[in-house]
PDB file of N, CA and C in Angstrom:
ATOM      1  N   UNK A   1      11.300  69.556-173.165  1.00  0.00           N
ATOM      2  CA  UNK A   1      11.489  68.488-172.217  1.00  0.00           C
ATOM      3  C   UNK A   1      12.877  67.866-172.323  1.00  0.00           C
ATOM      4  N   UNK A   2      13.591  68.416-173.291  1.00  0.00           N
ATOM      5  CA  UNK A   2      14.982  67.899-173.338  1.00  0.00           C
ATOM      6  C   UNK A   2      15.966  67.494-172.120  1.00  0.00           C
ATOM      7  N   UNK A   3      16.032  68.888-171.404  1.00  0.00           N
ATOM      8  CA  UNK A   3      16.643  69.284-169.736  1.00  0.00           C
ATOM      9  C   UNK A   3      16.029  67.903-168.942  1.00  0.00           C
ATOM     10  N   UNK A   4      14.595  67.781-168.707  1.00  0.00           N
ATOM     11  CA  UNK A   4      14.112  66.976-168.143  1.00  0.00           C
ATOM     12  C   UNK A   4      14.707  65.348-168.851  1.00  0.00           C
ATOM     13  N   UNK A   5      14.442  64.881-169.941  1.00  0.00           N
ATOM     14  CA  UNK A   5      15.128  63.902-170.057  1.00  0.00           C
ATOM     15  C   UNK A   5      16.489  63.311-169.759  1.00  0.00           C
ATOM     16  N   UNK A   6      17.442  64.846-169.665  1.00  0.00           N
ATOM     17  CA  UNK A   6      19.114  64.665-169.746  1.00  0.00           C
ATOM     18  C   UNK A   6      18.819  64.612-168.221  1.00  0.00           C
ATOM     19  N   UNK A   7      18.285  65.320-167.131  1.00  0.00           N
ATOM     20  CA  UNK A   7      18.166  64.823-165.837  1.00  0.00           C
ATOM     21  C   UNK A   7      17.613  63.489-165.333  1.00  0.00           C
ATOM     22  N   UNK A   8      17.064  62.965-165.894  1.00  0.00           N
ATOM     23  CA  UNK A   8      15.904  61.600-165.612  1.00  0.00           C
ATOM     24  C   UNK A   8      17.104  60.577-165.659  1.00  0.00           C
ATOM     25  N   UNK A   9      17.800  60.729-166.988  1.00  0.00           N
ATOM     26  CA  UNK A   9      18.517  59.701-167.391  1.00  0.00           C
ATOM     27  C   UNK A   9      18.262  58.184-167.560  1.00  0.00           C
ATOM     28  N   UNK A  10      16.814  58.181-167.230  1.00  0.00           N
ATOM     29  CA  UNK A  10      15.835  56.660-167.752  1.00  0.00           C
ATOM     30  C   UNK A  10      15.590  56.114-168.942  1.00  0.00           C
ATOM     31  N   UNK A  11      16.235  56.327-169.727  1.00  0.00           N
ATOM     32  CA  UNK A  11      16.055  56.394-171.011  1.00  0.00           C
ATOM     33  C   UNK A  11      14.012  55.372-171.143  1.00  0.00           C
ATOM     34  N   UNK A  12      13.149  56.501-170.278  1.00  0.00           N
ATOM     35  CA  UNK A  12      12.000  55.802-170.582  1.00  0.00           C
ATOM     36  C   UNK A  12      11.066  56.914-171.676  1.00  0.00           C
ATOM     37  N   UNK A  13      11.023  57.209-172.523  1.00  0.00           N
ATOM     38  CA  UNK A  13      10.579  58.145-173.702  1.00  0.00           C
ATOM     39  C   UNK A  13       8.833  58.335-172.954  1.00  0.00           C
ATOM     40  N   UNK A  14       8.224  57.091-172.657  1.00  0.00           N
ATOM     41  CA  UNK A  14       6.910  57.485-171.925  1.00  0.00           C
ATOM     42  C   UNK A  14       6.608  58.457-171.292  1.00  0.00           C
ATOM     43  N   UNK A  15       7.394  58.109-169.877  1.00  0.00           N
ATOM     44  CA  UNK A  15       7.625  58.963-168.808  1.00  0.00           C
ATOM     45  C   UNK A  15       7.533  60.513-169.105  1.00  0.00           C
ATOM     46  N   UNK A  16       9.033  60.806-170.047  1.00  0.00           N
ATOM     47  CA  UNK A  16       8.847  62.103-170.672  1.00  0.00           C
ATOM     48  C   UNK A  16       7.400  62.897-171.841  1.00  0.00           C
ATOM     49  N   UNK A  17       7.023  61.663-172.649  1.00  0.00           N
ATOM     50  CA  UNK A  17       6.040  62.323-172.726  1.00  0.00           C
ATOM     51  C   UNK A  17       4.726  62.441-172.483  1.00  0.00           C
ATOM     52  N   UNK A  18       4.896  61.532-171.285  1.00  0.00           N
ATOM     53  CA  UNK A  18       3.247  61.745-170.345  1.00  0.00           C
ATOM     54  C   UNK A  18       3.595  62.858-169.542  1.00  0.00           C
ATOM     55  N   UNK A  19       4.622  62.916-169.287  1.00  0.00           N
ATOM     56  CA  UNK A  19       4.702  64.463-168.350  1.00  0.00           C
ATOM     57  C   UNK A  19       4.853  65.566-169.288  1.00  0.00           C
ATOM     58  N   UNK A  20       4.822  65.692-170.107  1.00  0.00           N
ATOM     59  CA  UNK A  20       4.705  66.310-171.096  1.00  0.00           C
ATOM     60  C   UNK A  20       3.193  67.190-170.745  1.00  0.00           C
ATOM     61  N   UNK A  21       2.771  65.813-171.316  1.00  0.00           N
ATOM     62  CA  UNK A  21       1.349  66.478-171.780  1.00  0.00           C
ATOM     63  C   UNK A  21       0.616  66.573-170.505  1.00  0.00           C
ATOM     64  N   UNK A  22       0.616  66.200-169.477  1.00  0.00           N
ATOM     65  CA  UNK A  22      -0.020  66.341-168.485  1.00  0.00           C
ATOM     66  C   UNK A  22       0.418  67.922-168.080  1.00  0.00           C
ATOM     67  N   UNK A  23       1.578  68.160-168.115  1.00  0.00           N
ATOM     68  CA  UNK A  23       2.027  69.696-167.683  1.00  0.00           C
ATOM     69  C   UNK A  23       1.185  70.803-168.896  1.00  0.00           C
ATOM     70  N   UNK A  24       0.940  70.516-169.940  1.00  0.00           N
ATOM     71  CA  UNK A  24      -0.099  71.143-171.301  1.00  0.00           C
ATOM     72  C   UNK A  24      -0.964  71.012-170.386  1.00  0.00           C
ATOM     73  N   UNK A  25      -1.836  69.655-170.336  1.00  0.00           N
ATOM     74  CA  UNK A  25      -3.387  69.569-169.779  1.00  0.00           C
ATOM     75  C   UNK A  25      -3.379  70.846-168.850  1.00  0.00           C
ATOM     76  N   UNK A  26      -2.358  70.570-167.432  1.00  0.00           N
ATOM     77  CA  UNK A  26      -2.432  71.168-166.600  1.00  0.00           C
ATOM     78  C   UNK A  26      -2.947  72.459-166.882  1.00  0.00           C
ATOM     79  N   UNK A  27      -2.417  73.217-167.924  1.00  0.00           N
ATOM     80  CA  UNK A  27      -2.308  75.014-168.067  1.00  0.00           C
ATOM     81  C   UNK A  27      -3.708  74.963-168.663  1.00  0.00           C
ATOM     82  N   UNK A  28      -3.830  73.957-170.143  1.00  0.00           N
ATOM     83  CA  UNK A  28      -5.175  74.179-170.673  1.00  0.00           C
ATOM     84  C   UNK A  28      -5.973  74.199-169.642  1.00  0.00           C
ATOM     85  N   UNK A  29      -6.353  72.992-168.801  1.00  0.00           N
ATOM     86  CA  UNK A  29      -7.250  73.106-168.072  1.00  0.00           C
ATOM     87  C   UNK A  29      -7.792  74.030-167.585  1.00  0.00           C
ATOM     88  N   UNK A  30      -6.898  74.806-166.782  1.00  0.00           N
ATOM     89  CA  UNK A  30      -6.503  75.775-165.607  1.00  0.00           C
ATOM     90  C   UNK A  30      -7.123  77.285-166.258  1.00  0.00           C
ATOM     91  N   UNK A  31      -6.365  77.733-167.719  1.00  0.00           N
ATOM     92  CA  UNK A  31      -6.736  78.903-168.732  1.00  0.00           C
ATOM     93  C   UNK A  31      -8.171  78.675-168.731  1.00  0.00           C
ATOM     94  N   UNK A  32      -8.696  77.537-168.725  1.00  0.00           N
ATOM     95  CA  UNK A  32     -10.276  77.198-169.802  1.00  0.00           C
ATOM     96  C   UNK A  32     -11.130  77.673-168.735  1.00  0.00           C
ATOM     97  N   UNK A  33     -10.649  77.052-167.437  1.00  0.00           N
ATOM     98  CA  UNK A  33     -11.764  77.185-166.034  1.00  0.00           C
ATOM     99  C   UNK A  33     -11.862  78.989-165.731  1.00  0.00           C
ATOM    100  N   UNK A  34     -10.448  79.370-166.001  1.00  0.00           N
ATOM    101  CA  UNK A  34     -10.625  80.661-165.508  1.00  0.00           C
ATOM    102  C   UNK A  34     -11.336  82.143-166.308  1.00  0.00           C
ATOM    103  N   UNK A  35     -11.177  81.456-167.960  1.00  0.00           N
ATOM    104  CA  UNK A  35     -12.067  82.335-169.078  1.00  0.00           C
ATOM    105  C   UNK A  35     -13.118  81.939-168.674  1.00  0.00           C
ATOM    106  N   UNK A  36     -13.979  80.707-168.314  1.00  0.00           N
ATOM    107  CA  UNK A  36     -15.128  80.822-168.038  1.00  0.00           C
ATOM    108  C   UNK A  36     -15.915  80.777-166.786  1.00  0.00           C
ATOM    109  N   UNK A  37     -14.878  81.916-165.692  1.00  0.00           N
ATOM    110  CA  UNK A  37     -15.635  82.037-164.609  1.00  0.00           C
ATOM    111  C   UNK A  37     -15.526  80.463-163.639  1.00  0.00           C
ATOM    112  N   UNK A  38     -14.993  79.628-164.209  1.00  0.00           N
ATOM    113  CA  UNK A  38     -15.354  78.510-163.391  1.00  0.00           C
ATOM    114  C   UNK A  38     -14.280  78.675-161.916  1.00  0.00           C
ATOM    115  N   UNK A  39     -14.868  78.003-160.960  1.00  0.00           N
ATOM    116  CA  UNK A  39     -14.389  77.732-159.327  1.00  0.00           C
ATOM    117  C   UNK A  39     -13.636  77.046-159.527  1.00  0.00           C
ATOM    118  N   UNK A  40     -12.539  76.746-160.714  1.00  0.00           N
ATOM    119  CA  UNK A  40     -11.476  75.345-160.422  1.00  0.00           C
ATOM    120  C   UNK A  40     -10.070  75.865-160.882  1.00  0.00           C
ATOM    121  N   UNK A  41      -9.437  75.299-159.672  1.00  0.00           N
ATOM    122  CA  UNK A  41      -7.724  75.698-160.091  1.00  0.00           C
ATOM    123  C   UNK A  41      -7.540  74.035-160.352  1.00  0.00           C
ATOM    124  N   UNK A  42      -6.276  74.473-161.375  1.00  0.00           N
ATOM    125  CA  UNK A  42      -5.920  73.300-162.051  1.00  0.00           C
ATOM    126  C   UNK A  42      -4.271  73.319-161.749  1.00  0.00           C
ATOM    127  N   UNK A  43      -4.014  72.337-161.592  1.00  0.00           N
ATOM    128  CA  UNK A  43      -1.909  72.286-161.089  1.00  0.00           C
ATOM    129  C   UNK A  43      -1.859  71.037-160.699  1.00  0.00           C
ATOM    130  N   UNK A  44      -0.077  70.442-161.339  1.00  0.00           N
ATOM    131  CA  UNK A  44       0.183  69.226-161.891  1.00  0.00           C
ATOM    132  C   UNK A  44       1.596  69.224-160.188  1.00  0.00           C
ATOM    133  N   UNK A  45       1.076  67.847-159.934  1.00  0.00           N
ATOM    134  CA  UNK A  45       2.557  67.688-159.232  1.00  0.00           C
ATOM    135  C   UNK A  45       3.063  66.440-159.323  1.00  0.00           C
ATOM    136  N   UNK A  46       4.997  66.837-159.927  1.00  0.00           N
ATOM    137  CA  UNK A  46       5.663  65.857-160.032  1.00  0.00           C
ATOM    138  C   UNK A  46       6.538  65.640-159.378  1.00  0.00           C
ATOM    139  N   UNK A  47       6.115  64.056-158.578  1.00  0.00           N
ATOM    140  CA  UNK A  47       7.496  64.058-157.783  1.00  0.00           C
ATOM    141  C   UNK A  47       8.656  62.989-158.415  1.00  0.00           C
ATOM    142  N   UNK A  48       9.820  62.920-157.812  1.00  0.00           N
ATOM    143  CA  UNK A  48      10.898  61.955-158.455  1.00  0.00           C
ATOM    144  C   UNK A  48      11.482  61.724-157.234  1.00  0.00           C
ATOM    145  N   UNK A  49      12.254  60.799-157.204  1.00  0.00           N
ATOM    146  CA  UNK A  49      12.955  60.149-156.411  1.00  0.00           C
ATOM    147  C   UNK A  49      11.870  60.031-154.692  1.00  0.00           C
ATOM    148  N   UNK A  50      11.169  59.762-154.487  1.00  0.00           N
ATOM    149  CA  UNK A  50      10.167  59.754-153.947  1.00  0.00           C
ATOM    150  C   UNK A  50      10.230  58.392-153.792  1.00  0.00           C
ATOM    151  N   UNK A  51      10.477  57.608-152.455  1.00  0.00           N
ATOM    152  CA  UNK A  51      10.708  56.410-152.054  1.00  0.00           C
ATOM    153  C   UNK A  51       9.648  55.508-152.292  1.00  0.00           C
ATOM    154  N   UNK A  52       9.252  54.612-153.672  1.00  0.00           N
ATOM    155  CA  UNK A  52       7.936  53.841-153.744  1.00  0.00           C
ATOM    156  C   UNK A  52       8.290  52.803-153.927  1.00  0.00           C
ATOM    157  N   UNK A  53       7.342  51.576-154.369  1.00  0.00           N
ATOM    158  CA  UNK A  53       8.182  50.316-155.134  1.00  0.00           C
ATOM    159  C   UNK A  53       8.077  50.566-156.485  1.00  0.00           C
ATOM    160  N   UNK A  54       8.034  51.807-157.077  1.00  0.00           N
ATOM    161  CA  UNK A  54       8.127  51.770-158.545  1.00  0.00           C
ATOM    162  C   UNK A  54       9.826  52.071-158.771  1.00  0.00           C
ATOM    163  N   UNK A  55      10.534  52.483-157.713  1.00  0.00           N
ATOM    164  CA  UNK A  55      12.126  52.235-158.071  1.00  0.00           C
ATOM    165  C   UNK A  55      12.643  51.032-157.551  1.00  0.00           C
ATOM    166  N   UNK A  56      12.109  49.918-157.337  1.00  0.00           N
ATOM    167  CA  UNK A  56      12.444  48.889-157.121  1.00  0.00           C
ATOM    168  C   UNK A  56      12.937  47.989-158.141  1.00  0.00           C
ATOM    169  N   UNK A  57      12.592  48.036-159.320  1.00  0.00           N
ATOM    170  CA  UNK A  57      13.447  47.644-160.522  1.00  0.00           C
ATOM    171  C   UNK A  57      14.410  47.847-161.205  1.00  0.00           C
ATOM    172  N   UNK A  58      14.574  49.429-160.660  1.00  0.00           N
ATOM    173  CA  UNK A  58      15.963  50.400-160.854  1.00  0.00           C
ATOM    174  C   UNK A  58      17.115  50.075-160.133  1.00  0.00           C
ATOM    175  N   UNK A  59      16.202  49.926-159.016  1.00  0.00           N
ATOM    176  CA  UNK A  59      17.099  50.354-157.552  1.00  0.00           C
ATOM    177  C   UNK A  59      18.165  48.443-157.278  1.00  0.00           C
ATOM    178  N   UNK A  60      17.026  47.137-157.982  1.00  0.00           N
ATOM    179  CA  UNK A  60      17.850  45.917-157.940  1.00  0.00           C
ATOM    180  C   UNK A  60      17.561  45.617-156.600  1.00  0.00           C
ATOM    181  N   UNK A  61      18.103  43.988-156.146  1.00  0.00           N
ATOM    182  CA  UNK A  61      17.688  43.544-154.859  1.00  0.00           C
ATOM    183  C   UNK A  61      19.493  43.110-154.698  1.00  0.00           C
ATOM    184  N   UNK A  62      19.644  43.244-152.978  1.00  0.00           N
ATOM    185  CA  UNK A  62      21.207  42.427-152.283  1.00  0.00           C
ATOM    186  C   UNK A  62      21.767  44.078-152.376  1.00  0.00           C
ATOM    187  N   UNK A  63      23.296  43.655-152.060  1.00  0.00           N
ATOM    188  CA  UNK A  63      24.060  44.644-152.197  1.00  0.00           C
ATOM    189  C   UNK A  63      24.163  45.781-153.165  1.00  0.00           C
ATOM    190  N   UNK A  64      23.583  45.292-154.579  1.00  0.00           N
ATOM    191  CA  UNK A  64      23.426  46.353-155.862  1.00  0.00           C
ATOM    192  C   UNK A  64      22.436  47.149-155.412  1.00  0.00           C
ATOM    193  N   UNK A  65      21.452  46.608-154.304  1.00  0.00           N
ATOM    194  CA  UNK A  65      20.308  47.878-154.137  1.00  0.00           C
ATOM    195  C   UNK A  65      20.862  48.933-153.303  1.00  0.00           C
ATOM    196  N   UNK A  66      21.549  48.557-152.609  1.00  0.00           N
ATOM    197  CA  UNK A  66      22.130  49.567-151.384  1.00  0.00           C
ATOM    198  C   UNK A  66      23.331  50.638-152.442  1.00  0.00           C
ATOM    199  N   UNK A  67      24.218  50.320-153.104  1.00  0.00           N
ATOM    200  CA  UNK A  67      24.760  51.002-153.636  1.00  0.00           C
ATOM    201  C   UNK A  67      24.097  52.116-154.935  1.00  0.00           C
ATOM    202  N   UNK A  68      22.879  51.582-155.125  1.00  0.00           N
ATOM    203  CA  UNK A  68      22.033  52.163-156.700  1.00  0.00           C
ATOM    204  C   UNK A  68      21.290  53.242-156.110  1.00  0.00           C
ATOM    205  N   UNK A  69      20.900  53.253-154.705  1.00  0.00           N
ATOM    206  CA  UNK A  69      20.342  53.575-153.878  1.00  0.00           C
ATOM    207  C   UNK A  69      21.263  54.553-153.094  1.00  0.00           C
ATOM    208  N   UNK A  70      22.112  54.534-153.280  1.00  0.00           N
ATOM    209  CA  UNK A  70      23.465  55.348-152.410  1.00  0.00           C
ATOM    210  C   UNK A  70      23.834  56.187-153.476  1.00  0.00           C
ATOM    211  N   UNK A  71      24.040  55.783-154.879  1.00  0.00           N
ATOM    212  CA  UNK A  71      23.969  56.959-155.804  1.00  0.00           C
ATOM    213  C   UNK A  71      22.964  57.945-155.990  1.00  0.00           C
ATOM    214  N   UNK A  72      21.833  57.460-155.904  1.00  0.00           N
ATOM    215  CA  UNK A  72      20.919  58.794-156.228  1.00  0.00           C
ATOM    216  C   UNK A  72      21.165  59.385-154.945  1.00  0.00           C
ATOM    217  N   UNK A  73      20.580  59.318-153.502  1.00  0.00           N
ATOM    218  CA  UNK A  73      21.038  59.529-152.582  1.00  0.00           C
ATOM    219  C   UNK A  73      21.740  61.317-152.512  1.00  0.00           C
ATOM    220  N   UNK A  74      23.252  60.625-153.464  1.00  0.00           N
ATOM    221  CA  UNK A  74      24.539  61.287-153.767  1.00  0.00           C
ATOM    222  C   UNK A  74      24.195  62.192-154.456  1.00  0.00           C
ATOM    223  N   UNK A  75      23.532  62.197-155.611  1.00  0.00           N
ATOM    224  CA  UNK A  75      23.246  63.012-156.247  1.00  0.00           C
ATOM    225  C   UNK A  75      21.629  64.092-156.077  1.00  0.00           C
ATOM    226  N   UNK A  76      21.424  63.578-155.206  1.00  0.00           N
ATOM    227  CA  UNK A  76      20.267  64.871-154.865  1.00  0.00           C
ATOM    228  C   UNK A  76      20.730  65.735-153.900  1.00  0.00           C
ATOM    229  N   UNK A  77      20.457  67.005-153.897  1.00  0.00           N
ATOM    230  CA  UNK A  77      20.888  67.818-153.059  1.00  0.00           C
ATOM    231  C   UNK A  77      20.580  67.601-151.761  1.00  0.00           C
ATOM    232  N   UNK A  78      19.736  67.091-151.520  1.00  0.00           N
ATOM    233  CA  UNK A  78      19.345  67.192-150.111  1.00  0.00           C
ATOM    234  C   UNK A  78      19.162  65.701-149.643  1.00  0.00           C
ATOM    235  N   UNK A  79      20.424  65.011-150.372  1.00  0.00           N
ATOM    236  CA  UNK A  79      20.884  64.038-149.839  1.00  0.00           C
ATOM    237  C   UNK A  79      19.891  62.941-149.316  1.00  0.00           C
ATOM    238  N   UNK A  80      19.082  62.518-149.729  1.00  0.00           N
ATOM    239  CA  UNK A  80      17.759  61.223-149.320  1.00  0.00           C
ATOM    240  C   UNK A  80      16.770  61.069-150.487  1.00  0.00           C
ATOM    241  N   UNK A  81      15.981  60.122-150.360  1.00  0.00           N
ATOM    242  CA  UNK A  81      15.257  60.280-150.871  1.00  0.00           C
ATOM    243  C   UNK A  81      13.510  61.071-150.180  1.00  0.00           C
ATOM    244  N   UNK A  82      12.560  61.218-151.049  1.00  0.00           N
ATOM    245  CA  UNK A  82      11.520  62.200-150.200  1.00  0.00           C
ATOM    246  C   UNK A  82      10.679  61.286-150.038  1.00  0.00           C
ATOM    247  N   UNK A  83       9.799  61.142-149.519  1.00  0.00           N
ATOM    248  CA  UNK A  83       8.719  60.480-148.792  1.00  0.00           C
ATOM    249  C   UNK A  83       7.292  60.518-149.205  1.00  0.00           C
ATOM    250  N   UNK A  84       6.496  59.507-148.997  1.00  0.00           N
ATOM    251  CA  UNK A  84       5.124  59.689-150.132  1.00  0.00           C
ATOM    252  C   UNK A  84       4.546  60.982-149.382  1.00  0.00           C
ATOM    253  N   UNK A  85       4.984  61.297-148.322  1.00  0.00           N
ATOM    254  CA  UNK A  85       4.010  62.161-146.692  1.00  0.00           C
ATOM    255  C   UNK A  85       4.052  63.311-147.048  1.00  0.00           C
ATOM    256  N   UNK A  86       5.630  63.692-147.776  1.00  0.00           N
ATOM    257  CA  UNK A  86       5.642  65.321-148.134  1.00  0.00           C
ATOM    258  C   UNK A  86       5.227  65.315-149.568  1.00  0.00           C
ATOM    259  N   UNK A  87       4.960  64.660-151.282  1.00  0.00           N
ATOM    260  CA  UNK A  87       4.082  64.446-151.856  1.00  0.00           C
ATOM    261  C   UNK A  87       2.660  64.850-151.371  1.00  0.00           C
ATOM    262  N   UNK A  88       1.963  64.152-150.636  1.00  0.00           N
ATOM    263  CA  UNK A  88       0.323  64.091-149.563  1.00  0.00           C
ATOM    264  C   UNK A  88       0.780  65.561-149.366  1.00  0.00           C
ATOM    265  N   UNK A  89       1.054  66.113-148.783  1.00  0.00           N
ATOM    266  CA  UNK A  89       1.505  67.433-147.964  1.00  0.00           C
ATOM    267  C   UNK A  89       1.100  68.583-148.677  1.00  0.00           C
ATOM    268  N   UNK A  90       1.670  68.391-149.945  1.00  0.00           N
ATOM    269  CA  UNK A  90       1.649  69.581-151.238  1.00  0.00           C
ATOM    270  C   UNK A  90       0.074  69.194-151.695  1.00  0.00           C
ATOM    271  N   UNK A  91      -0.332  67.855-152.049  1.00  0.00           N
ATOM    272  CA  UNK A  91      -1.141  67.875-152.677  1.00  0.00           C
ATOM    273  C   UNK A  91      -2.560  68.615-151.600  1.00  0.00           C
ATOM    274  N   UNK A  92      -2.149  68.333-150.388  1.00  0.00           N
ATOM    275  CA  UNK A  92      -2.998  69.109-149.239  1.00  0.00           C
ATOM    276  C   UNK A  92      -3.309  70.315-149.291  1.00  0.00           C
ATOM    277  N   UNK A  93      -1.993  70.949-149.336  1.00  0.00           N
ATOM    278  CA  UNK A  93      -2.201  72.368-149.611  1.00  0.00           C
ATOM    279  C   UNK A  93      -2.762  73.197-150.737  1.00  0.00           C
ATOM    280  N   UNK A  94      -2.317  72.325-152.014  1.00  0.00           N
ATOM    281  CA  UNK A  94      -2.985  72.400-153.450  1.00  0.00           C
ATOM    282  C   UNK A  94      -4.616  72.899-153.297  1.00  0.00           C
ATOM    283  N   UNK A  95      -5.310  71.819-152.389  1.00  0.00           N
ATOM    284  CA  UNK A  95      -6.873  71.737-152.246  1.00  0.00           C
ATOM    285  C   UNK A  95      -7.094  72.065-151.570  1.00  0.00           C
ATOM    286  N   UNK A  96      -6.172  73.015-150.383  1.00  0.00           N
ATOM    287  CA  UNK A  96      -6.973  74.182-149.458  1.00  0.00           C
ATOM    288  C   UNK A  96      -7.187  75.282-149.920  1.00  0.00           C
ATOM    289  N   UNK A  97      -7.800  76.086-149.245  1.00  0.00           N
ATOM    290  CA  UNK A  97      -8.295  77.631-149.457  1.00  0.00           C
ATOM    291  C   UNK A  97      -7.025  78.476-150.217  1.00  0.00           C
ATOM    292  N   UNK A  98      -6.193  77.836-148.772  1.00  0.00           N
ATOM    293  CA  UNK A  98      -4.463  78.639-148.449  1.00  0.00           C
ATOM    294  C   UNK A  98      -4.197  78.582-149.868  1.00  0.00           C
ATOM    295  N   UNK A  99      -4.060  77.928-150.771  1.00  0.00           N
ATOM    296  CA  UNK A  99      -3.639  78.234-152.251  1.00  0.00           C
ATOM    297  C   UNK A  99      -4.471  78.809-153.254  1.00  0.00           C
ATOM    298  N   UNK A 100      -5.620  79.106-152.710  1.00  0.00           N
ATOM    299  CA  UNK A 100      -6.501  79.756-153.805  1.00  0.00           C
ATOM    300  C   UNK A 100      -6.067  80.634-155.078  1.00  0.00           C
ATOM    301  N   UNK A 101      -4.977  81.251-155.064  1.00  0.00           N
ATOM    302  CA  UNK A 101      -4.034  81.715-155.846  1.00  0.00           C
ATOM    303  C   UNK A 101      -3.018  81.284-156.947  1.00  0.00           C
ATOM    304  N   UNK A 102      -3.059  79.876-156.259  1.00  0.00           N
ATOM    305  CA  UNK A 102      -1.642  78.928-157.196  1.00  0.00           C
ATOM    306  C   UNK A 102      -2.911  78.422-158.480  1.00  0.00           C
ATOM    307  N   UNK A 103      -2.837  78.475-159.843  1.00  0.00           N
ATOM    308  CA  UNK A 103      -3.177  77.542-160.798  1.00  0.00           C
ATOM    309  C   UNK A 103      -2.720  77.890-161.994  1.00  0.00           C
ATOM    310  N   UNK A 104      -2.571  76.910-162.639  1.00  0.00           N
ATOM    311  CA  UNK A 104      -1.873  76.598-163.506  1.00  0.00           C
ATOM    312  C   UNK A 104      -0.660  75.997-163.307  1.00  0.00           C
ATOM    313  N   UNK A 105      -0.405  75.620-162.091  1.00  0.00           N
ATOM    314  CA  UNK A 105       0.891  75.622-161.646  1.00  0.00           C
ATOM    315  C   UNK A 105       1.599  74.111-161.720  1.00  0.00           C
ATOM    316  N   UNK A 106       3.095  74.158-161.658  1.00  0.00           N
ATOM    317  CA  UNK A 106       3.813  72.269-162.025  1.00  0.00           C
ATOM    318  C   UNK A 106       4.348  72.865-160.352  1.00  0.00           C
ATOM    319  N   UNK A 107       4.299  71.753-160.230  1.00  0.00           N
ATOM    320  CA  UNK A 107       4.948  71.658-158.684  1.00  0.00           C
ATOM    321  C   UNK A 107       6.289  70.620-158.767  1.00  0.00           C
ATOM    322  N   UNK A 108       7.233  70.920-158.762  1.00  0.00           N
ATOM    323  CA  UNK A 108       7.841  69.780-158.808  1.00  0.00           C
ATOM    324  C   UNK A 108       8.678  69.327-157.463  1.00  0.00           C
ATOM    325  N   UNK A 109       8.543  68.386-157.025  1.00  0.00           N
ATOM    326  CA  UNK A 109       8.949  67.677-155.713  1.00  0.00           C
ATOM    327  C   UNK A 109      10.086  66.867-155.227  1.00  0.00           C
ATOM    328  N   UNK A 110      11.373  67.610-155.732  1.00  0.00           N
ATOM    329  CA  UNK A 110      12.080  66.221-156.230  1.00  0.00           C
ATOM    330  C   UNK A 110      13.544  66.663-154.975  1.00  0.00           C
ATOM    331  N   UNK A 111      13.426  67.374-154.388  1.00  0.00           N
ATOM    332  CA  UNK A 111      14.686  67.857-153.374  1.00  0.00           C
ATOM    333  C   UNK A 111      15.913  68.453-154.093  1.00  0.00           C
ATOM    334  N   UNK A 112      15.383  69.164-155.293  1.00  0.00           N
ATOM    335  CA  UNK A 112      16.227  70.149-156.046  1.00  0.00           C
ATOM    336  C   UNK A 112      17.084  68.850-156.913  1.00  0.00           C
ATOM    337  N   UNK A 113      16.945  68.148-157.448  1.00  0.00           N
ATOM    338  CA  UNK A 113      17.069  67.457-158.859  1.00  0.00           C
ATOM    339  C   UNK A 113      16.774  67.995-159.678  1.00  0.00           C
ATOM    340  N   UNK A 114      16.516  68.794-160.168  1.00  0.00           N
ATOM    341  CA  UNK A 114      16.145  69.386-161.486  1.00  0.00           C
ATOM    342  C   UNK A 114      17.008  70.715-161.878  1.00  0.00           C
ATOM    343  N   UNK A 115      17.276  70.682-160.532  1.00  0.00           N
ATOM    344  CA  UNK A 115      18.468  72.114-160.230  1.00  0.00           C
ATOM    345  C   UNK A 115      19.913  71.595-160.896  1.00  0.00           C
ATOM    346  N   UNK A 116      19.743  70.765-161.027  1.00  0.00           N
ATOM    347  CA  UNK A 116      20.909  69.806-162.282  1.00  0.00           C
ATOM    348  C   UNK A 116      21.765  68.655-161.686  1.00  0.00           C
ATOM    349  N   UNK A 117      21.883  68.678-160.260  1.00  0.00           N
ATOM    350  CA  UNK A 117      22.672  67.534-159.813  1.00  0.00           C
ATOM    351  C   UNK A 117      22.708  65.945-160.483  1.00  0.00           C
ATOM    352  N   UNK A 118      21.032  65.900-160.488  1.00  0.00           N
ATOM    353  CA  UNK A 118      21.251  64.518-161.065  1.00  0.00           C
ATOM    354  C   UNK A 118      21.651  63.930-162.216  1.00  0.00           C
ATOM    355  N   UNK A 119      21.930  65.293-163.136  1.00  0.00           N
ATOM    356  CA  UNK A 119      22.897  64.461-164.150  1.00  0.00           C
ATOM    357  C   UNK A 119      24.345  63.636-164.369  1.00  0.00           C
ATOM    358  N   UNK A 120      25.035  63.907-163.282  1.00  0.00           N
ATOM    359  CA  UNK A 120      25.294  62.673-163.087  1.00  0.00           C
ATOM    360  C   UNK A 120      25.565  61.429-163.136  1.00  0.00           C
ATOM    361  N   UNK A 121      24.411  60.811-162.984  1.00  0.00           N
ATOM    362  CA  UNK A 121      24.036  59.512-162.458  1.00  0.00           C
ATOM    363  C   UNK A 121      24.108  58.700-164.069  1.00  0.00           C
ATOM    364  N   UNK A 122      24.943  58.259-164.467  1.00  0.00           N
ATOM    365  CA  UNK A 122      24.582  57.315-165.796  1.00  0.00           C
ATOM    366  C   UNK A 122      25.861  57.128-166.095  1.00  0.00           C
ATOM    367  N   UNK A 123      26.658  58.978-165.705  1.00  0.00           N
ATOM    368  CA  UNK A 123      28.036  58.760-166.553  1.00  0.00           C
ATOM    369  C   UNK A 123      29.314  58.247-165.946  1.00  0.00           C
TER     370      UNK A 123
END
C-alpha cells in the first residue's frame, strides 16, 4: 500500500489501512464463496476524488476552496472531479448478471489517479 499512500498524500494512516484490509476481505471473501460452490461474487470499489462533503475539510471554505479544488482538478487526468452517479453506475453493474464473471475484483474509480498524476499535490 505504499504507492497508494505516496498517491493519497493525506497523511491519514486509517484510510490506508482500512483499504487495506477491505481489498484482503474482498479476495478472501470472493476465494471462500467460490471453493464452496457458493452463488456470491465478492469485489471492492474504491472511489477518490469523487465530489462528496467528505472533501469539504480538505477542500476549506472562500477563495482557498476554489483554488484546493483547482489543484486536484489539475492533477487528475481527466481533469474534474467524478460524481457519486458514475460510483452508483459501477456498483450497478457489479450486481447485474452482465458481470457474472468479475470477482474478486478492486475497482478503482478515481479518473486515472493512481496512474500517478496525483503525486503531485503536497509538493
Amino acid at each position: 500500500m505504499r504507492n497508494q499512500e505516496k498517491v493519497m498524500r493525506l497523511n491519514d494512516k486509517v484510510i490506508v489501512i482500512t483499504g487495506a484490509a477491505i481489498r484482503n476481505h474482498t479476495k478472501s471473501v470472493a476465494l471462500y464463496c467460490a471453493q464452496e460452490n457458493l452463488p456470491t461474487r465478492c469485489n471492492s470499489v474504491h472511489p477518490a476524488a469523487i465530489m462528496t462533503p467528505i472533501w469539504d475539510p480538505m477542500l476549506g471554505t472562500g477563495p482557498a476552496r476554489e483554488l484546493n479544488m483547482q489543484k486536484i482538478v489539475d492533477a487528475c487526468p481527466m481533469k474534474r472531479f467524478g460524481e457519486v452517479s458514475e460510483v452508483a453506475a459501477i456498483c450497478i453493474l457489479l450486481a447485474s448478471d452482465e458481470a457474472n464473471y468479475i470477482n474478486a475484483s478492486e475497482i478503482t474509480i478515481d479518473g486515472g489517479v493512481l496512474a500517478g498524476s496525483f503525486s503531485a499535490i503536497g509538493d
